[in-house]
Every structure is written in C-alpha cells, then in structure tokens.
Protein backbone atom coordinates (compact mmCIF):
# COMPACT_ATOMS: atom_id res chain seq x y z
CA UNK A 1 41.20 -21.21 9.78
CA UNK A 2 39.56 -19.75 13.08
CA UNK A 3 43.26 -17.65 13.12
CA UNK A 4 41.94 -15.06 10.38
CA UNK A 5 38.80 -13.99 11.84
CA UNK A 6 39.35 -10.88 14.01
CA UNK A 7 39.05 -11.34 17.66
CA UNK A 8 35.27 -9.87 19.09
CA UNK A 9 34.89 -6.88 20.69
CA UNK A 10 35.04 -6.80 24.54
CA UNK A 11 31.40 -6.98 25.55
CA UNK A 12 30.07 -3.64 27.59
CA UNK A 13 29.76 -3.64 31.43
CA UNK A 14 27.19 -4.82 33.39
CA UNK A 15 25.05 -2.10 34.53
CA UNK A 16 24.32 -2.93 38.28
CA UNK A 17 20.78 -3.38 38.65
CA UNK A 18 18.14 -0.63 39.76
CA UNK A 19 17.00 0.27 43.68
CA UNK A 20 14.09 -1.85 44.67
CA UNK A 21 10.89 0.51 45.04
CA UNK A 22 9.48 1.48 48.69
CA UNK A 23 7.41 -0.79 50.07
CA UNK A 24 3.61 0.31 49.30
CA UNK A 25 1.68 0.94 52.34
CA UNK A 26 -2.40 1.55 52.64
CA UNK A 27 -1.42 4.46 55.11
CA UNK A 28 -0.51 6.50 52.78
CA UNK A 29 -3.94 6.74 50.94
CA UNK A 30 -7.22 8.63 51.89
CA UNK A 31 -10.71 7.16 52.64
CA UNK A 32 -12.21 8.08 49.18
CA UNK A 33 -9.03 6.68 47.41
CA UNK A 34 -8.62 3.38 49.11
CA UNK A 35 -12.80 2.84 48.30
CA UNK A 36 -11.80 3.61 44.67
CA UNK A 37 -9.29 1.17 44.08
CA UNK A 38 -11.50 -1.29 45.74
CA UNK A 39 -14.59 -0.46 43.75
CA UNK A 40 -12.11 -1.06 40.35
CA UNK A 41 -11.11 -4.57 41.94
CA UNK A 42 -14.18 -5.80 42.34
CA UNK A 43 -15.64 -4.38 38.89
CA UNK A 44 -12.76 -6.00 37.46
CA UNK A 45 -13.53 -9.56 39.45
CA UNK A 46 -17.10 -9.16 38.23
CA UNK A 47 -16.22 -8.49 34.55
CA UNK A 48 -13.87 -11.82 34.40
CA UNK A 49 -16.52 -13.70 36.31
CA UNK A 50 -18.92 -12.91 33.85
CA UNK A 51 -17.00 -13.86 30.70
CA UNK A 52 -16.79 -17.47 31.78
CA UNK A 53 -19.89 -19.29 30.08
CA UNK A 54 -19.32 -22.90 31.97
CA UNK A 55 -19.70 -24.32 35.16
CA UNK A 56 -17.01 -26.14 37.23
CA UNK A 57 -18.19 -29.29 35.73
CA UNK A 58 -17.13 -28.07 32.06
CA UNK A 59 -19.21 -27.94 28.88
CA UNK A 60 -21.96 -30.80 29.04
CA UNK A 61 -23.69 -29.68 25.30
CA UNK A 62 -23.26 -32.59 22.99
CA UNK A 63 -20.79 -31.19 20.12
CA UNK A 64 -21.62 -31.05 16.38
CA UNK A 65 -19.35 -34.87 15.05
CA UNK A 66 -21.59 -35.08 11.28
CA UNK A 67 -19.88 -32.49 9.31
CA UNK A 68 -22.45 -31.29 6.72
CA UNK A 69 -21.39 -31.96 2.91
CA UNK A 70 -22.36 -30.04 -0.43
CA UNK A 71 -25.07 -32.25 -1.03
CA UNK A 72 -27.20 -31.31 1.86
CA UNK A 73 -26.53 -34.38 4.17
C-alpha cells in the first residue's frame, strides 16, 4: 500500500564545494620560523622512533605458552 505514505520531501541543494587554499610556500616564512618548524619535525621523528621497542627483525623473546593455574603449577 506504498500509495498512502506521503511522498518525501525534496532533498536540499548541493552546496558547491569550498575554494582550494593557496598553495603554501617556504618564502613566505623567516629564518627563525622555518628552524622552528624543523626543530618540531624532528622532535616529533625522534619521539615516534623512540616508542618502537623492536628491531626490523620483530620480537625474538620466547612468549609465556604454560598458563599458570590456582594450584601453583
């Protein structure tokens, strides 16, 4: 009975879709800010670095397969 339902509302208009940005450009920045923003990159690099605990070669430890039980085994 698809002939009782009211018909749906006429969906809004597309909005058209914002200016791209201007191209960034190094120029545009002084000395003391471009050695800034490079400093913060490479504190951030050194920060993820450091938060990685294994090698290339993956975690070589032996893991834990006995799973201790109440009764002290």
């Amino acid at each position: 009975m698809g002939f009782l339902r009211p018909k749906a509302p006429p969906l809004p208009p597309i909005a058209p879709p914002p200016p791209s940005p201007p191209p960034a450009t190094g120029e545009d920045l002084s000395e003391e800010k471009k050695k800034k923003i490079a400093e913060a990159i490479r504190l951030k690099k050194k920060g993820y670095t450091e938060t990685i605990l294994t090698s290339t070669t993956g975690d070589e430890s032996e893991p834990e397969i006995a799973k201790k039980t109440l009764l002290g085994q």
